[in-house]
Protein backbone atom coordinates (compact mmCIF):
# COMPACT_ATOMS: atom_id res chain seq x y z
CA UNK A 1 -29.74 45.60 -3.62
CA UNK A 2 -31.76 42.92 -3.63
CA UNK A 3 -30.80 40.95 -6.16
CA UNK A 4 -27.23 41.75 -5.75
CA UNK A 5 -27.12 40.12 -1.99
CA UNK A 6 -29.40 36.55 -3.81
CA UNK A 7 -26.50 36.38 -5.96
CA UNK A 8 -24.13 36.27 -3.34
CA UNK A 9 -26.40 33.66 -1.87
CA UNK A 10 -26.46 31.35 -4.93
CA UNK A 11 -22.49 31.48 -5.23
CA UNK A 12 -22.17 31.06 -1.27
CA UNK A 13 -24.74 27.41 -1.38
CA UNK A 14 -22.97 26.55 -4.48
CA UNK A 15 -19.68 27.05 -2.95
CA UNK A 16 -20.79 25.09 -0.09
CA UNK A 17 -22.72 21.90 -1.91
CA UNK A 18 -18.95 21.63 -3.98
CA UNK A 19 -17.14 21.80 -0.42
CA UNK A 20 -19.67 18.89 0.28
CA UNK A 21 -19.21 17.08 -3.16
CA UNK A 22 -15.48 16.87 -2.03
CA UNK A 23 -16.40 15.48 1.32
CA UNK A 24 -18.22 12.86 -0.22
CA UNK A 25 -15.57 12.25 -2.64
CA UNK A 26 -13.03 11.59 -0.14
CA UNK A 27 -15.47 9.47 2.55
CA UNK A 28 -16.60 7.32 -0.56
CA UNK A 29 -12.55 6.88 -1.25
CA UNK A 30 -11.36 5.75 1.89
CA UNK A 31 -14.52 3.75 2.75
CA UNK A 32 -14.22 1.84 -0.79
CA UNK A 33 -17.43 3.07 -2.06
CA UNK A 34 -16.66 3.11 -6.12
CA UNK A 35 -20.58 3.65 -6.89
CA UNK A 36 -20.87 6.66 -4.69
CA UNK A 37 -17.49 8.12 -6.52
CA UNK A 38 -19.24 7.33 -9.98
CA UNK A 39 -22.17 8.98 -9.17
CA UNK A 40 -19.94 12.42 -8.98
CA UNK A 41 -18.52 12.40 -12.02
CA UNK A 42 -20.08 13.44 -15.13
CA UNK A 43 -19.93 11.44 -17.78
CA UNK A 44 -17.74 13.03 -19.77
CA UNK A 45 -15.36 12.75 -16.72
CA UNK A 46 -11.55 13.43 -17.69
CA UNK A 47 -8.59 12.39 -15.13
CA UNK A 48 -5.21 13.86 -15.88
CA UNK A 49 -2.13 12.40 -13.74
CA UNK A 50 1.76 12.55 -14.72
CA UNK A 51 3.33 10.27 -17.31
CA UNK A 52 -0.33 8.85 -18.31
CA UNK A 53 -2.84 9.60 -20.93
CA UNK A 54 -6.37 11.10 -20.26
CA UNK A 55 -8.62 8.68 -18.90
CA UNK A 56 -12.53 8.57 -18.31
CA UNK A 57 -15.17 6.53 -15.96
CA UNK A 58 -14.50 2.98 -17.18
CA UNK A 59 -10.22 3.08 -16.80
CA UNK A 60 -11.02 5.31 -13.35
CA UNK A 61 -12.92 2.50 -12.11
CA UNK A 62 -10.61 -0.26 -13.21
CA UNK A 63 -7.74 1.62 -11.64
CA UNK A 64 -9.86 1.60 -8.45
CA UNK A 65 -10.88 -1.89 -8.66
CA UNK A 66 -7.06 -2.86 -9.56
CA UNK A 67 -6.53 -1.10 -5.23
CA UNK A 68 -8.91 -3.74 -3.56
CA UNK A 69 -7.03 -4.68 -0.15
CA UNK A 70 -5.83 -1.37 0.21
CA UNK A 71 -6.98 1.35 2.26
CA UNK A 72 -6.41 5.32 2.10
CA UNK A 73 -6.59 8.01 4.24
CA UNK A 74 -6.95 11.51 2.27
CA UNK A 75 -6.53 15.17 3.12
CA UNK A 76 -7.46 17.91 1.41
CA UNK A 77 -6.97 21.62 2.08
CA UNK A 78 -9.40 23.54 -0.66
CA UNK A 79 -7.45 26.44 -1.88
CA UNK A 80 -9.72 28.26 -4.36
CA UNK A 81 -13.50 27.74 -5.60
CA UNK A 82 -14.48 29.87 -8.57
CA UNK A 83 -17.93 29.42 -9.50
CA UNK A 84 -19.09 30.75 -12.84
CA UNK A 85 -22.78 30.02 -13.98
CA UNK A 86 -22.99 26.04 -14.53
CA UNK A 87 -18.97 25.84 -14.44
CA UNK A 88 -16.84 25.77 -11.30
CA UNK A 89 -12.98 25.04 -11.25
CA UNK A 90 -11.19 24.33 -7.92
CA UNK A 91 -7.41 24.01 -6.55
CA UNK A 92 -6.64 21.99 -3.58
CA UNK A 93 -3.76 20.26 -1.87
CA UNK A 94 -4.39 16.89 -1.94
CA UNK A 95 -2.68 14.20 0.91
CA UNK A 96 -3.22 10.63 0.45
CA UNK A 97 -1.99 7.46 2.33
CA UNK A 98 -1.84 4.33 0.78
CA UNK A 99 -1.67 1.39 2.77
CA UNK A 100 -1.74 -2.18 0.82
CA UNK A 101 -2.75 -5.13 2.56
CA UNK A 102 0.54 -6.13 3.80
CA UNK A 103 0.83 -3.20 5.67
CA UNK A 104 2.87 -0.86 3.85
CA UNK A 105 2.30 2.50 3.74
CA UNK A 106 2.96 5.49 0.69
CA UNK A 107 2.35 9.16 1.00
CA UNK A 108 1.48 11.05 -2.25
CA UNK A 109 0.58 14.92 -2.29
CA UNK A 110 0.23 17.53 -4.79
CA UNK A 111 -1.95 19.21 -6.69
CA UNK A 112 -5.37 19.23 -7.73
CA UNK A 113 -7.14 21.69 -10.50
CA UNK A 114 -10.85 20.02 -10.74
CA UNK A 115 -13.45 21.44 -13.43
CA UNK A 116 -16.88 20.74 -12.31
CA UNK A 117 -20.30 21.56 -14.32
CA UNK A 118 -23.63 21.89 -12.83
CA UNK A 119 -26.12 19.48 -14.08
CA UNK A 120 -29.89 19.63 -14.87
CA UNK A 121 -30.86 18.38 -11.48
CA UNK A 122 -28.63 21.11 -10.11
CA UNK A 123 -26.22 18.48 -9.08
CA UNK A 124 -22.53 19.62 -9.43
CA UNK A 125 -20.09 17.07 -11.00
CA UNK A 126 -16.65 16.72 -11.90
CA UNK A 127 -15.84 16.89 -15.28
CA UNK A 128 -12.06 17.21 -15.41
CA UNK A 129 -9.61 16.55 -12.80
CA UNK A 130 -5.74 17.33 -13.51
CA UNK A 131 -4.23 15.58 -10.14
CA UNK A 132 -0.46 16.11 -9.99
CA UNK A 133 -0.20 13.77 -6.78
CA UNK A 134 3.44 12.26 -6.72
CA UNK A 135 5.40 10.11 -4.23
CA UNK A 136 6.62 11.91 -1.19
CA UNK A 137 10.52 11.02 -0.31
CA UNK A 138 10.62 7.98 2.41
CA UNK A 139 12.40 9.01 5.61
CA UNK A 140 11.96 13.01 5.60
CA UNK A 141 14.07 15.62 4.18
């Protein structure tokens, strides 16, 4: 019985340290912090948003770089964590508010499955990220 309630343990502190990885995610986004976000994804990082190919680290960070002036605001609602060995995948609702420096403001929302491995340090990363954010409507439905 032992054993059985450790595991539970190990899936519960990994469960939380990838709650946390997302925290950081979205403080280092809004604050600006492009290092901090590059130090959670693996190397072998893959982003997958509509009507573009794959990217990795170096077009994610020129993307980024190309949104200096602009600030965001994000929300996201965690839907599902599944944690097998080294491997995680999660599904969240994503919010985001894009404001550029003139003061204009977008909303995008969607979608987010995320892949994340485990690495030797013990260190969870994210490894593949399929964001179907999209424009919301201006003025309400």
């Amino acid at each position: 019985m032992q054993t059985r309630q450790a595991a539970i343990t190990d899936v519960q502190v990994d469960e939380q340290a990838i709650r946390q990885l997302v925290d950081e995610w979205l403080t280092a986004s809004e604050e600006g912090d492009l290092t901090a976000m590059l130090n959670l994804l693996a190397e072998d990082v893959l982003f997958m948003v509509p009507n573009k190919e794959p990217f990795g680290r170096e077009v994610f960070a020129q993307n980024y770089e190309q949104m200096k002036g602009a600030t965001l605001k994000a929300q996201s609602d965690i839907q599902e964590i599944k944690i097998i060995g080294d491997w995680a995948w999660m599904r969240n609702s994503l919010r985001v508010t894009f404001t550029s420096s003139d003061g204009h403001s977008t909303l995008h929302s969607g979608h987010v499955l995320t892949i994340l491995r485990k690495n030797s340090s013990g260190n969870w990363l994210i490894v593949r990220d399929a964001n179907l954010l999209m424009p919301e409507a201006s003025g309400g439905h």
